[in-house]
Structures are given as C-alpha cells and as structure tokens.
C-alpha atoms as a PDB file:
ATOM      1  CA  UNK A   1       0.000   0.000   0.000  1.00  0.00           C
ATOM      2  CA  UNK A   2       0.740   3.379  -0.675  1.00  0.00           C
ATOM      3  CA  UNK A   3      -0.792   6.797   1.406  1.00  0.00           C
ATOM      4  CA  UNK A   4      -0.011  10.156  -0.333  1.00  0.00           C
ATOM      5  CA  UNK A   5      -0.748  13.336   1.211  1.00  0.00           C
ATOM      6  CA  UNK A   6      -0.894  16.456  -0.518  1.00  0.00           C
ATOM      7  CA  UNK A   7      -0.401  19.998   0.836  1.00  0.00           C
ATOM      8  CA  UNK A   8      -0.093  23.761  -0.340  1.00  0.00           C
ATOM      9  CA  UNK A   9      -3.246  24.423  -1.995  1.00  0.00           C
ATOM     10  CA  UNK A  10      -4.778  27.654  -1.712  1.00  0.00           C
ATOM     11  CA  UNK A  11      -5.989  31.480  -3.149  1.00  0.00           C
ATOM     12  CA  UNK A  12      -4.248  32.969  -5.608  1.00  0.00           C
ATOM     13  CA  UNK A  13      -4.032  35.854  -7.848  1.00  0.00           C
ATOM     14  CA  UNK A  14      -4.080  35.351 -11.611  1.00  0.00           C
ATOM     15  CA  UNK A  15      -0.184  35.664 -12.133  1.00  0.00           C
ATOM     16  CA  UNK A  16       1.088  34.270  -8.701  1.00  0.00           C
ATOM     17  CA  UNK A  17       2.418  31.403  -7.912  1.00  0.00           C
ATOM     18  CA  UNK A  18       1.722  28.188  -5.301  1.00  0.00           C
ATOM     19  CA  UNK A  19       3.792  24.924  -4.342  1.00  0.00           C
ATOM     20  CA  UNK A  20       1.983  21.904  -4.126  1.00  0.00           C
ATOM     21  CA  UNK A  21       3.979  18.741  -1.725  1.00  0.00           C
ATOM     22  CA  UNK A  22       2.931  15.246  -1.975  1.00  0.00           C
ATOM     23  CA  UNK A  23       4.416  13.638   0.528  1.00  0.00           C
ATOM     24  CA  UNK A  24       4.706   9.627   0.233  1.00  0.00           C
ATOM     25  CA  UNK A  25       4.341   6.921   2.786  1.00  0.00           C
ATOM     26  CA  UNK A  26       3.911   2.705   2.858  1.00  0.00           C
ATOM     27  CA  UNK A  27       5.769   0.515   0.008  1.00  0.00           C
ATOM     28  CA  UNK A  28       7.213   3.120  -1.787  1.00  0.00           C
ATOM     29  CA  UNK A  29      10.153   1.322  -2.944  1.00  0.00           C
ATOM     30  CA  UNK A  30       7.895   0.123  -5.881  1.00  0.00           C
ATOM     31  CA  UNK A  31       7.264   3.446  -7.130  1.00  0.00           C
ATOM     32  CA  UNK A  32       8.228   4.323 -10.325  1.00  0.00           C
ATOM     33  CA  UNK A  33       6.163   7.237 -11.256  1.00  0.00           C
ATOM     34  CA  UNK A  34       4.265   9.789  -9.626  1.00  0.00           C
ATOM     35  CA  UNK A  35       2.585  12.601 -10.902  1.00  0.00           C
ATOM     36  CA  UNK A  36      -0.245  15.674 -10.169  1.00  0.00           C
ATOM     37  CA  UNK A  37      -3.751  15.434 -11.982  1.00  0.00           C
ATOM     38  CA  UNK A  38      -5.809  18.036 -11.557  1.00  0.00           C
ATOM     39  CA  UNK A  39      -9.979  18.177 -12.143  1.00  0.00           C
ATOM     40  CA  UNK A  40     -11.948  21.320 -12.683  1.00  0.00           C
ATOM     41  CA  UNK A  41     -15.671  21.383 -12.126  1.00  0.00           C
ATOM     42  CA  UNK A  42     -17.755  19.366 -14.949  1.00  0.00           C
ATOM     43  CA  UNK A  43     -14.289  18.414 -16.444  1.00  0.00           C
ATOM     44  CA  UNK A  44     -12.681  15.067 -16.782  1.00  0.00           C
ATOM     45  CA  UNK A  45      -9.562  14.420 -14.235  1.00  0.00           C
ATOM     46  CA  UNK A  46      -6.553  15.601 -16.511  1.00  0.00           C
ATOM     47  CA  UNK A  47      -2.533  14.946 -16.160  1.00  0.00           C
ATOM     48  CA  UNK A  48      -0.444  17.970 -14.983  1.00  0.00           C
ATOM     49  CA  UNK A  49       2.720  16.693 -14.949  1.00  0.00           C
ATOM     50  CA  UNK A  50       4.750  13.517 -14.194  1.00  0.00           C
ATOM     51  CA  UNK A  51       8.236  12.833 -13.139  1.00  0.00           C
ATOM     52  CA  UNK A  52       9.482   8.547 -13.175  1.00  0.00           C
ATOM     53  CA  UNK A  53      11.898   7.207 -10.770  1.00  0.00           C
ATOM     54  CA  UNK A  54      15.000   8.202 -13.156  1.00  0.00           C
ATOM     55  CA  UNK A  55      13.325  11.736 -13.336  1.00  0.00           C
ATOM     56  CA  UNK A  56      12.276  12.016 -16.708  1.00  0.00           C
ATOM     57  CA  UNK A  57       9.039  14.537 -16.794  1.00  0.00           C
ATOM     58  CA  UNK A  58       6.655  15.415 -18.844  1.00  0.00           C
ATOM     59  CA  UNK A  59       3.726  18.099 -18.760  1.00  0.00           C
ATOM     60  CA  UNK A  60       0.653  18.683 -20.370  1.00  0.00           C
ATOM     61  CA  UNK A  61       0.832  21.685 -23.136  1.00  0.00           C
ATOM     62  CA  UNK A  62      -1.300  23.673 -20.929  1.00  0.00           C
ATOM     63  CA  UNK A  63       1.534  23.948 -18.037  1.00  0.00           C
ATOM     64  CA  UNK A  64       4.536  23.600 -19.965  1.00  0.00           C
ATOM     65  CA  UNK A  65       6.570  26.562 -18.925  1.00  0.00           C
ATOM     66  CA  UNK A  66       4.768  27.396 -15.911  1.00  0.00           C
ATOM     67  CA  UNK A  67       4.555  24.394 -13.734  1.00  0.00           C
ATOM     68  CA  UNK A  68       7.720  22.426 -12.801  1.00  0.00           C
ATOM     69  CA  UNK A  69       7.908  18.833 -11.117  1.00  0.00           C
ATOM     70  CA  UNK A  70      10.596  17.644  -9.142  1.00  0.00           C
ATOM     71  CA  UNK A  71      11.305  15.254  -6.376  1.00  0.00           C
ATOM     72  CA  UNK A  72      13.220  14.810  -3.227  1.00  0.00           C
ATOM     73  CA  UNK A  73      13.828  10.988  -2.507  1.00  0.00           C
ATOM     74  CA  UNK A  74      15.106  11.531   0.955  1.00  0.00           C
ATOM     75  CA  UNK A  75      11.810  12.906   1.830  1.00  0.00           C
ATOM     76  CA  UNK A  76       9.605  10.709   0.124  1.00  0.00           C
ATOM     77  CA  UNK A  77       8.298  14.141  -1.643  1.00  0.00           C
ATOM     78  CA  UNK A  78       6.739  15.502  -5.106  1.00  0.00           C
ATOM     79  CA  UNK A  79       6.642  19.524  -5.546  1.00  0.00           C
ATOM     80  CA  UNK A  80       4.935  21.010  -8.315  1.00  0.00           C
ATOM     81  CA  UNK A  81       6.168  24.789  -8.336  1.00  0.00           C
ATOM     82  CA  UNK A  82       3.274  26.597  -9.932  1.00  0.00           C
ATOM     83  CA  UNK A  83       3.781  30.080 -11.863  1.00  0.00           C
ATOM     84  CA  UNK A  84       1.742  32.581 -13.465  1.00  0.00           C
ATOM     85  CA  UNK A  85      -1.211  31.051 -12.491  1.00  0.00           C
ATOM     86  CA  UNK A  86      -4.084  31.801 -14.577  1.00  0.00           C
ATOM     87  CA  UNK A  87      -7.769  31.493 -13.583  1.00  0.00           C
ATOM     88  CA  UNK A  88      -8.275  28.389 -16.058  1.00  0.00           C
ATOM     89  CA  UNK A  89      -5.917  26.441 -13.476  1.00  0.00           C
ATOM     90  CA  UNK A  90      -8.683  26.737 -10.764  1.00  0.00           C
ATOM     91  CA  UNK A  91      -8.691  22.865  -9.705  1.00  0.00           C
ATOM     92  CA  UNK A  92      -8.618  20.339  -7.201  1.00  0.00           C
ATOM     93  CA  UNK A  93      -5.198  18.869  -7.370  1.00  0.00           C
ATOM     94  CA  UNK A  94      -4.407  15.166  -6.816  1.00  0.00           C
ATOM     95  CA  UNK A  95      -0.967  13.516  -6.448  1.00  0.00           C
ATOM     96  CA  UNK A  96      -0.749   9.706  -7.706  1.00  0.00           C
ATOM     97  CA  UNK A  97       1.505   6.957  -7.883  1.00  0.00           C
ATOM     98  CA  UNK A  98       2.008   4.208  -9.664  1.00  0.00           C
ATOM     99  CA  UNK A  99       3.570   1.370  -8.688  1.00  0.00           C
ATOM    100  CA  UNK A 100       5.915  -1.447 -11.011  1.00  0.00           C
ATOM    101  CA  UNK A 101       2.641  -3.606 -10.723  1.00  0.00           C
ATOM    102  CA  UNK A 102       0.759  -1.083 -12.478  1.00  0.00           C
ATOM    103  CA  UNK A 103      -1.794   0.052  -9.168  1.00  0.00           C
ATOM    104  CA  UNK A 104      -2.333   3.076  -8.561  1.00  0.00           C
ATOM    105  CA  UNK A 105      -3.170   5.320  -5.959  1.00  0.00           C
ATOM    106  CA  UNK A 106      -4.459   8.388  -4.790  1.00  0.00           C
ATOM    107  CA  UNK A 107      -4.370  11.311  -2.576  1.00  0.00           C
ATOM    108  CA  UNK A 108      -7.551  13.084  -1.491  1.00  0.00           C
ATOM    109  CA  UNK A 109      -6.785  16.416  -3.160  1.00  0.00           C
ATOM    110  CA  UNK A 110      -5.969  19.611  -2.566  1.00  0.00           C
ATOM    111  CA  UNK A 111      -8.164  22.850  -4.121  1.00  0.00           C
ATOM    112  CA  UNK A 112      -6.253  26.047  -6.274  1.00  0.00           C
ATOM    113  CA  UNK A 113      -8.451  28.560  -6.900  1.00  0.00           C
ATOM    114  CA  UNK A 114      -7.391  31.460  -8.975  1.00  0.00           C
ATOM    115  CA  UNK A 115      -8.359  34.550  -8.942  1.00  0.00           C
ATOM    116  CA  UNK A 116      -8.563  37.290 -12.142  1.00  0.00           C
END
C-alpha cells in the first residue's frame, strides 16, 4: 500500500504562484512514477505533470513553462512549483503513484483557486 498526502493548496491571484507537496508513505520502494492530476468542475480528471523514478518529466501543453515537477527521494516528496497562475488552473489537485505492478493510488486532493 501506498498513502499520499498532498499539501499547499490555496488562493491565488491570476499571475502568482503556489507549491503543491505530496508527501509519500507505505511501500514506496515500488514506485516508479508519480505525478499531479488536476480536475476542474464538470471536467474530466486531466494529467499535470509527471516525473518517473530516473526523473524524466513530462507536462501537459497547458503547463509547460509554468509548472515544474521535481522530487526529493530523501523525503519521500513531489513539488509542483506553480507560476503565473491563470484562472483556467482553478482545480482540485491530486498527487498519484504508480507502482511497477501497475496500481495506482491516490491522494484526497488539494483545491487552487485562482483569482482574475
């Protein structure tokens, strides 16, 4: 099993900028990719960005350039440094991880609301 806990949600302005931590606990030796999904209201769940075990990334277009990933294996962590926020972000955020068996999990979200 794996328990993920995300913090740093919050209010914005339109142009600021918010850290999201997802902090991971249980078997998480079997990790090997994590990432943050995000879902609007009346919109499907959507990938943010991910970041595998050997660090590669990847973002979706709407992000790219605004949002980085990154990691911290001694503390079991996931950041996603968000910039120039724009109102279109407004989302709850969800961390996930995948594990070399293919299961996933979840964490129970954490709500960005942007402001214009």
């Amino acid at each position: 099993q794996v328990q993920l806990v995300e913090s740093g949600g919050g209010l914005v302005q339109a142009g600021g900028s918010l850290r999201l931590s997802c902090v991971a606990s249980g078997t998480i030796f079997s990790i090997n990719y994590m990432g943050w999904y995000r879902q609007a209201p009346g919109k499907q769940r959507e990938l943010v960005a991910g970041i595998t075990k050997g660090a590669g990334v990847n973002y979706a277009d709407s992000v790219k350039g605004r949002f980085t990933i990154s990691r911290d294996n001694a503390k079991n962590t996931v950041y996603l440094q968000m910039s120039s926020l724009k109102p279109e972000d407004t989302a709850v955020y969800y961390c996930a991880a995948r594990r070399y068996d293919s299961s996933a999990y979840w964490g129970q979200g954490t709500q960005v609301t942007v402001s214009s």
